[in-house]
N, C-alpha and C. Protein backbone atom coordinates (compact mmCIF):
# COMPACT_ATOMS: atom_id res chain seq x y z
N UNK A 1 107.97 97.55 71.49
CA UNK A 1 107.74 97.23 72.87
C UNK A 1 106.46 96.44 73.05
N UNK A 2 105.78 96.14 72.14
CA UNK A 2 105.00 95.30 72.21
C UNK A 2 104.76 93.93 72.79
N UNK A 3 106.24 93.64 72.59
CA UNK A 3 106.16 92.13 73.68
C UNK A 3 106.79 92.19 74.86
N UNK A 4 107.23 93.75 74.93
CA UNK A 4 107.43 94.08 77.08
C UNK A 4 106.60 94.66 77.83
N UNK A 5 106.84 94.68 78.59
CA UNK A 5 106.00 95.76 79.55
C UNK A 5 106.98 96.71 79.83
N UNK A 6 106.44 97.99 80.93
CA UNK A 6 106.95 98.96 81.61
C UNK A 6 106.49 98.43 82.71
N UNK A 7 107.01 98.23 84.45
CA UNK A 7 106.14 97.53 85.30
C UNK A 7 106.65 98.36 86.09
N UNK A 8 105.76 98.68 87.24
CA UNK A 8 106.54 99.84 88.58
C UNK A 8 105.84 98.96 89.98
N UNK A 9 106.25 98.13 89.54
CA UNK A 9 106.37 96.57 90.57
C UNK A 9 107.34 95.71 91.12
N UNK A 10 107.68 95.27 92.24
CA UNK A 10 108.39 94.24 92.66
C UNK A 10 108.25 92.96 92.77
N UNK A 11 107.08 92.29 92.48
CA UNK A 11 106.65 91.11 92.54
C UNK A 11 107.32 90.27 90.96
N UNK A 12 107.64 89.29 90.40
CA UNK A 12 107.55 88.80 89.02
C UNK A 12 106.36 89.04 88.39
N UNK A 13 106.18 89.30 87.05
CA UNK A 13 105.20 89.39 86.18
C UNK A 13 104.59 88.15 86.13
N UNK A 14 103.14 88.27 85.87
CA UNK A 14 102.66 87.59 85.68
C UNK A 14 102.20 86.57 84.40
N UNK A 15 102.52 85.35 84.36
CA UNK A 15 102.88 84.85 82.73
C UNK A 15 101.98 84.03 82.25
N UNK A 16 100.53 83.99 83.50
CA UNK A 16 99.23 83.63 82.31
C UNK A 16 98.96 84.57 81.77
N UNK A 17 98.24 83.49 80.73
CA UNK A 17 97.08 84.47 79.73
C UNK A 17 96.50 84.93 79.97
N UNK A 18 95.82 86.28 79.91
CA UNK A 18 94.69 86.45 80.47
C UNK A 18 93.45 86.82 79.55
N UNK A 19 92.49 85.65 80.29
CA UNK A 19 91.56 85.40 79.43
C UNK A 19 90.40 86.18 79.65
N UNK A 20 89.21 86.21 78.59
CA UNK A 20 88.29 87.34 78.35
C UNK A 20 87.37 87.33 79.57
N UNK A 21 86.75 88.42 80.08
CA UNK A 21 85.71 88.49 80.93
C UNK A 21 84.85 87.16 80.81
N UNK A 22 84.50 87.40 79.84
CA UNK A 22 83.31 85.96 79.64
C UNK A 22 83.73 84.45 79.75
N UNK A 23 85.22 84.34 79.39
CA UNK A 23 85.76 83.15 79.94
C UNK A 23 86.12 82.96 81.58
N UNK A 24 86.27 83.80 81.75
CA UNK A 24 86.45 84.66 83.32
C UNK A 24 85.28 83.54 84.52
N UNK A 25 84.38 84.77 83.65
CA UNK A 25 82.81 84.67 84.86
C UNK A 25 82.57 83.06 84.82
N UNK A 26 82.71 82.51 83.28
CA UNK A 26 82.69 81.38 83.18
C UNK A 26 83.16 79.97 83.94
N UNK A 27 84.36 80.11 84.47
CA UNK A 27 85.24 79.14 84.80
C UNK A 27 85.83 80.00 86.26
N UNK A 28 86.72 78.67 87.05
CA UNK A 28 86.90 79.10 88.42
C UNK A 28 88.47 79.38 88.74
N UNK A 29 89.24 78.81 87.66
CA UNK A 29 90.61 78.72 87.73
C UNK A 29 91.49 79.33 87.37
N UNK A 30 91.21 80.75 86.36
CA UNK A 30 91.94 81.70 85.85
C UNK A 30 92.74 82.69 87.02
N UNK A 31 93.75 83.36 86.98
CA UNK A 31 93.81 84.19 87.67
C UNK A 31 94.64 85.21 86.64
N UNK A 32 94.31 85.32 85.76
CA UNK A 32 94.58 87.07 84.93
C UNK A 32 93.02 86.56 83.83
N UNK A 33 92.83 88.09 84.03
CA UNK A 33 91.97 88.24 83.13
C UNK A 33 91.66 89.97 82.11
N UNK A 34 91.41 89.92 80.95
CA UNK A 34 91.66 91.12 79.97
C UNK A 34 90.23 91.66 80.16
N UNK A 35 90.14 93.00 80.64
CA UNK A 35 89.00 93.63 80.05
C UNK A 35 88.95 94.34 78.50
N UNK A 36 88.01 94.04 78.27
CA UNK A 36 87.64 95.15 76.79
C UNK A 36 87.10 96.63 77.45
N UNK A 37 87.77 97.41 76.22
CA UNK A 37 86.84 98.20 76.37
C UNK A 37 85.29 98.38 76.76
N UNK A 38 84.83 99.09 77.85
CA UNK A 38 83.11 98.91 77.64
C UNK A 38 82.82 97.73 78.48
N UNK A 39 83.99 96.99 78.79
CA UNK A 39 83.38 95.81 79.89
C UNK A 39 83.29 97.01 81.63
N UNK A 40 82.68 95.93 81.80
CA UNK A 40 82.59 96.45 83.19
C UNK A 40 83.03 95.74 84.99
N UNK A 41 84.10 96.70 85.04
CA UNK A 41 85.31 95.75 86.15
C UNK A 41 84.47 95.06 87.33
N UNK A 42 83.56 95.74 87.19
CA UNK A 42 82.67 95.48 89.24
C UNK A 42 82.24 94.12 88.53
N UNK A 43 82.32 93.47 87.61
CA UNK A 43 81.59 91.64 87.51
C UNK A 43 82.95 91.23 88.15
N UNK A 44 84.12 91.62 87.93
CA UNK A 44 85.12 90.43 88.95
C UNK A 44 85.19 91.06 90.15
N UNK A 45 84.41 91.43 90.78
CA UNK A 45 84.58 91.48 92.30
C UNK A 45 84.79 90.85 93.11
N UNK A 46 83.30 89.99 93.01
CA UNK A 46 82.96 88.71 93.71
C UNK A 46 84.15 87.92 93.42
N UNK A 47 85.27 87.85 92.62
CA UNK A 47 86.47 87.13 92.67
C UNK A 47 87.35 87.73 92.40
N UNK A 48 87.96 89.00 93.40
CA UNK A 48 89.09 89.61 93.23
C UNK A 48 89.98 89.36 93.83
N UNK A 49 89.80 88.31 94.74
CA UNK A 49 90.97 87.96 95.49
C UNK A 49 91.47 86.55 94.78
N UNK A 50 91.27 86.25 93.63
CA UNK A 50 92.07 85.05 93.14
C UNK A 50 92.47 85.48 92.10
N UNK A 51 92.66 86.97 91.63
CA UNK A 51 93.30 87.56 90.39
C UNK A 51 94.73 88.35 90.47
N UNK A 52 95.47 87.43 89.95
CA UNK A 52 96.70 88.15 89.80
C UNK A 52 97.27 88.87 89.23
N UNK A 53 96.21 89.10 87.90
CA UNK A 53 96.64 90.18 87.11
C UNK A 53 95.13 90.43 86.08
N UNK A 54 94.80 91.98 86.05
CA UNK A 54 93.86 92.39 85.01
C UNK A 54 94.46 93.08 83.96
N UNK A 55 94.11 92.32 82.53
CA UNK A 55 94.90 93.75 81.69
C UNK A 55 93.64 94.60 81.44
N UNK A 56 93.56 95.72 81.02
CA UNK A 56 92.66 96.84 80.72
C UNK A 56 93.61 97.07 79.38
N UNK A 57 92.53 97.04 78.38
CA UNK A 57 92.20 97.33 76.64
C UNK A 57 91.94 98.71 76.45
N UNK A 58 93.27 99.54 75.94
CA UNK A 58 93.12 100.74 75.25
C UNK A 58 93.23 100.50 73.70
N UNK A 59 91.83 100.67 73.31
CA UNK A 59 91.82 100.86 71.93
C UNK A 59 92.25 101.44 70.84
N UNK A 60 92.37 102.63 71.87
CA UNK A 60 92.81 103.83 71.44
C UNK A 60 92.97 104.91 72.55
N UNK A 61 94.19 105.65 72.09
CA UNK A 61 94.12 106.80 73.61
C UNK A 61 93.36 107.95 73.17
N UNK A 62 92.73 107.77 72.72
CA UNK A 62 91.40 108.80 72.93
C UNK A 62 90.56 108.10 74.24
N UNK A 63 90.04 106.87 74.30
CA UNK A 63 89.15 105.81 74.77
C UNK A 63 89.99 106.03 76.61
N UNK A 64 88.53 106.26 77.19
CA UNK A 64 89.26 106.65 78.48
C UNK A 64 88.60 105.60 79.80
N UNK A 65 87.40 105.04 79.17
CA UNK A 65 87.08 104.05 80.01
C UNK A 65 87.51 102.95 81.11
N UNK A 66 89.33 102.73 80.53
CA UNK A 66 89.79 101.63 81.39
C UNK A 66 90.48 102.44 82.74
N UNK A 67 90.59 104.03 82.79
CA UNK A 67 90.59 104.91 83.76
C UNK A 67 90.14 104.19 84.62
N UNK A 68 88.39 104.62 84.68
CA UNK A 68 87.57 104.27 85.80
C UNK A 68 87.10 102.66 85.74
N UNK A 69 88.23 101.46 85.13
CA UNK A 69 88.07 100.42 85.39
C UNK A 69 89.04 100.59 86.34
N UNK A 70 90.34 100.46 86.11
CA UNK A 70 91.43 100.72 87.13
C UNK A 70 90.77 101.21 88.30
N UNK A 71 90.20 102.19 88.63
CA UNK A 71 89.38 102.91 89.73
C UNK A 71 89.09 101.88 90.58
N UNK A 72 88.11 101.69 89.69
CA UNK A 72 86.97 100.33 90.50
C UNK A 72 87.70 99.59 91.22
N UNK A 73 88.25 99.32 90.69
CA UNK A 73 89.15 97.66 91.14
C UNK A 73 90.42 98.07 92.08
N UNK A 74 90.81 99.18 92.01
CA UNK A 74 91.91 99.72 93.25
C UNK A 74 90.70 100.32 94.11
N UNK A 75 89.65 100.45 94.30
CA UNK A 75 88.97 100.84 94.96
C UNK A 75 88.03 99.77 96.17
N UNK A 76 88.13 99.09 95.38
CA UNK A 76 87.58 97.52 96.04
C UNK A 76 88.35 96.97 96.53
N UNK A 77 89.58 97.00 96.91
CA UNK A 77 91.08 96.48 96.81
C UNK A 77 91.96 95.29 96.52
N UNK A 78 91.69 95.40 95.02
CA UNK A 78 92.52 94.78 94.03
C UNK A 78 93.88 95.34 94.35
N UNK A 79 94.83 94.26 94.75
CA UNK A 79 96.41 94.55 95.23
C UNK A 79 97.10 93.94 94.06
N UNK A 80 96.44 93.41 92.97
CA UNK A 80 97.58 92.36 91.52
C UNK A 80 97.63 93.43 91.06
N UNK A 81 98.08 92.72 89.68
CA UNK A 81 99.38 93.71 88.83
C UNK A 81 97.93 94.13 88.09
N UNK A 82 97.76 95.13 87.64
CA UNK A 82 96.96 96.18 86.82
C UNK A 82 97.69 96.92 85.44
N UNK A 83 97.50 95.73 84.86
CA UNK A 83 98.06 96.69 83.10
C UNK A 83 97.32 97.22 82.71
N UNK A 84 97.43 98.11 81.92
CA UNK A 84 97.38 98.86 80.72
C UNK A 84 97.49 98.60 79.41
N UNK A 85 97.05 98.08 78.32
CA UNK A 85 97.74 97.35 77.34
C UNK A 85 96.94 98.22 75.52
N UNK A 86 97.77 98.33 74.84
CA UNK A 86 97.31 99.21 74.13
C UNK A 86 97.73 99.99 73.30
N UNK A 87 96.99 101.04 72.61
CA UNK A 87 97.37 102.39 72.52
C UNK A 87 97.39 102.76 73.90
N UNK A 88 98.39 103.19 74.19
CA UNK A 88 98.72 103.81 75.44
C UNK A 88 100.28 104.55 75.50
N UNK A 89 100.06 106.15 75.46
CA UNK A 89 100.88 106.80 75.25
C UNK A 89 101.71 107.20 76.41
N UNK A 90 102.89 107.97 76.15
CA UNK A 90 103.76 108.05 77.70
C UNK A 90 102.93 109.21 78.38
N UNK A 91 102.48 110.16 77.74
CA UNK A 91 101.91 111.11 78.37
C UNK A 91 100.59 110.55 79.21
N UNK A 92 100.16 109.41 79.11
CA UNK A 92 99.03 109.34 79.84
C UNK A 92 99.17 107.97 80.77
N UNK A 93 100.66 108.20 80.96
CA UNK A 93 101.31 106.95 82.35
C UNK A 93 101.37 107.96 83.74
N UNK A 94 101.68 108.94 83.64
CA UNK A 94 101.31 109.15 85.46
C UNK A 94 100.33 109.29 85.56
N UNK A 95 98.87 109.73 84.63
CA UNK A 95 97.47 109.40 85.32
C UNK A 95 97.06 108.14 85.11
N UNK A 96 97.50 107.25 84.89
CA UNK A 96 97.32 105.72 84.50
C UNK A 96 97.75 105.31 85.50
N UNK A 97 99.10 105.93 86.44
CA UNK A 97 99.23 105.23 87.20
C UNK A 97 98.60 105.84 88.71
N UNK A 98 98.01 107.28 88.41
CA UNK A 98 97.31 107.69 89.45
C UNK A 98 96.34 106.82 89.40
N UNK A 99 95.58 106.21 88.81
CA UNK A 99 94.06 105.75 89.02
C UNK A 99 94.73 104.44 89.48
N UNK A 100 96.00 103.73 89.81
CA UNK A 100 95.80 102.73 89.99
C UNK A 100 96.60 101.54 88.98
N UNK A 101 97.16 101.98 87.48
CA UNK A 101 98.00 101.17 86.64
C UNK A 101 99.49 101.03 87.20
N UNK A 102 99.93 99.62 86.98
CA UNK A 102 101.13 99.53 87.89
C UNK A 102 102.05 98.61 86.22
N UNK A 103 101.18 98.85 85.39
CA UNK A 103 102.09 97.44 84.52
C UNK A 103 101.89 98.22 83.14
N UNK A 104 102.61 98.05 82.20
CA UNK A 104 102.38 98.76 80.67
C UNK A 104 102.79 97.70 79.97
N UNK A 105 101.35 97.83 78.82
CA UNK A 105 102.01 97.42 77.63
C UNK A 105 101.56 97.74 76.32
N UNK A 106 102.30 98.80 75.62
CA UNK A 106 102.58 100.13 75.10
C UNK A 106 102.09 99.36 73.44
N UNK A 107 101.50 99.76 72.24
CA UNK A 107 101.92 99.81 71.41
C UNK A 107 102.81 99.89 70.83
N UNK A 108 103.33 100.79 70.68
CA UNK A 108 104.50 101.64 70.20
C UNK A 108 105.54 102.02 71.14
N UNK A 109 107.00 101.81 70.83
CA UNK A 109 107.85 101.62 72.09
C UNK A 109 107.83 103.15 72.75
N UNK A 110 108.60 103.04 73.96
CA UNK A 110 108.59 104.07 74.77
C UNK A 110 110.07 104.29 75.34
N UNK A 111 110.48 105.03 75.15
CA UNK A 111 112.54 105.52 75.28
C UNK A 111 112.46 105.76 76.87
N UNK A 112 113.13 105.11 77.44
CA UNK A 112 113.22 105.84 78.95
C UNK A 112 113.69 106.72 79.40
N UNK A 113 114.43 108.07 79.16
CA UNK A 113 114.26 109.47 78.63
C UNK A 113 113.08 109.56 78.80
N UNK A 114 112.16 109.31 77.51
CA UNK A 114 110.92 110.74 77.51
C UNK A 114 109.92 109.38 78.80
N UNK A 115 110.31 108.54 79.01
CA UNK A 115 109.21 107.97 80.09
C UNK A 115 109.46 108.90 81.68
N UNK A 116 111.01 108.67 81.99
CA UNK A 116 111.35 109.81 83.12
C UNK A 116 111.03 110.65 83.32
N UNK A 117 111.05 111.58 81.84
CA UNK A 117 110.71 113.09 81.84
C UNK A 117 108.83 113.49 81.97
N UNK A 118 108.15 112.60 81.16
CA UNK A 118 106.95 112.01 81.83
C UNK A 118 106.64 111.91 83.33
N UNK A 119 107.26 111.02 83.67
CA UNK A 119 106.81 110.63 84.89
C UNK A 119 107.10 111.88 86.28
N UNK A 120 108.02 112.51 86.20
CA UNK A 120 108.40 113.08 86.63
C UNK A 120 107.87 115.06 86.12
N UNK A 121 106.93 115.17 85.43
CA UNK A 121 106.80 116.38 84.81
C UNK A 121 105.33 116.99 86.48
N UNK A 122 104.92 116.01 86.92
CA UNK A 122 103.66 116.85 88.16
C UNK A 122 104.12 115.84 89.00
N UNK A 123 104.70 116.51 89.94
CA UNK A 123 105.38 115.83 91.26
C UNK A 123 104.38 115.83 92.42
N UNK A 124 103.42 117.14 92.32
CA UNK A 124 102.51 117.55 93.23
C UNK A 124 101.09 116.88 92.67
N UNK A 125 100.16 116.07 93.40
CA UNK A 125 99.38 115.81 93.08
C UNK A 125 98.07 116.69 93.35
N UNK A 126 97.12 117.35 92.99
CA UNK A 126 95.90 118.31 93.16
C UNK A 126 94.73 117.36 94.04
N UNK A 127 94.11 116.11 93.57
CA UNK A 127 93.16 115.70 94.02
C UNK A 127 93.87 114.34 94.60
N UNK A 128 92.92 113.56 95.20
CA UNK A 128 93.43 111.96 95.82
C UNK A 128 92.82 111.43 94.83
N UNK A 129 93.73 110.04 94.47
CA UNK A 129 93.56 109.18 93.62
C UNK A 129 94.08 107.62 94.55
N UNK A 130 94.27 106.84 93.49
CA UNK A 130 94.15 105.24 94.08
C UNK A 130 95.73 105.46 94.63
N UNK A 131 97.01 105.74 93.92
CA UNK A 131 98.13 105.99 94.32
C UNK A 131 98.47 106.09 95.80
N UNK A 132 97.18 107.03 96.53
CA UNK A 132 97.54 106.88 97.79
C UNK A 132 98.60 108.72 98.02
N UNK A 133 99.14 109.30 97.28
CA UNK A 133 99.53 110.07 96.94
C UNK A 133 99.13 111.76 97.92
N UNK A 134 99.66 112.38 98.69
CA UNK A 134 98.79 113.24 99.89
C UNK A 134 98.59 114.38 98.39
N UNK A 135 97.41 115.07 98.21
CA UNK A 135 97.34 115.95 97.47
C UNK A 135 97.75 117.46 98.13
N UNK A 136 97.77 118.51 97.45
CA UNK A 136 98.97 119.38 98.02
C UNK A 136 98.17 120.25 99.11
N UNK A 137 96.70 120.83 98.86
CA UNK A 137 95.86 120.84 99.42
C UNK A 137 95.37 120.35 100.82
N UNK A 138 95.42 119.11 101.08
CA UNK A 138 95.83 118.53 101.85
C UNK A 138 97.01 118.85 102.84
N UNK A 139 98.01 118.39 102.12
CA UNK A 139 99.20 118.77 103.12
C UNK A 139 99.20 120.16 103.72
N UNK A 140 98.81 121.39 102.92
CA UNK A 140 98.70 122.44 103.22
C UNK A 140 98.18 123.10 104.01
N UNK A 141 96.51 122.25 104.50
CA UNK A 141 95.77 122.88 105.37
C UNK A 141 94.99 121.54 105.74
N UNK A 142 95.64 120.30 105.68
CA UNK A 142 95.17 119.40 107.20
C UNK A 142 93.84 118.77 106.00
């Protein structure tokens, strides 16, 4: 699955390249761009409204940093496509997509079976996240 995505989007994918932060900050005309690990999302702010797509670099799913990149940037309100690209396992796609991941692109393929059964294993959310999602707490007592 390396050359698909998983996308929980309606728009078409997006089919530039997306080029490095530093080519990014550099130049005015990109609109996808890849974070690395360890980069830091708040430098494309100042131009988040001409980005159509960020991928976020899992190195490894241990490496949890592109979490609170996703954050940032659904927090500022980045509305493009938000991948994931990586080591990136099924078990860590509904909090990938709580913080805000809307696009996958998996290492190692992913069966849609165990992605369903995934996605579908915490229906109830505990805290608020970028999702938008009412936490249960919430609903419960206002």
């Amino acid at each position: 699955m390396a050359d698909s995505f998983l996308r929980f989007r309606d728009d078409e994918p997006h089919d530039e390249p997306a080029v490095t932060l530093d080519a990014f900050l550099g130049q005015s005309n990109a609109t996808a761009v890849r974070l690395e690990a360890g980069e830091d999302a708040r430098a494309l702010l100042p131009q988040i409204g001409q980005l159509a797509l960020v991928e976020v670099s899992f190195p490894t799913f241990r490496d949890g940093r592109g979490y609170s990149a996703a954050r940032v940037l659904r927090e500022a309100g980045y509305t493009g496509e938000l991948r994931a690209a990586g080591d990136v396992l099924v078990d860590q796609l509904p909090l990938m997509r709580r913080c805000g991941f809307d696009s996958f692109a998996p290492e190692a393929p992913i069966d849609e079976a165990t992605l369903a059964r995934s996605l579908a294993r915490y229906p109830t959310p505990y805290q608020p996240a970028a999702d938008g999602l009412t936490p249960v707490w919430k609903r419960r007592h206002g």
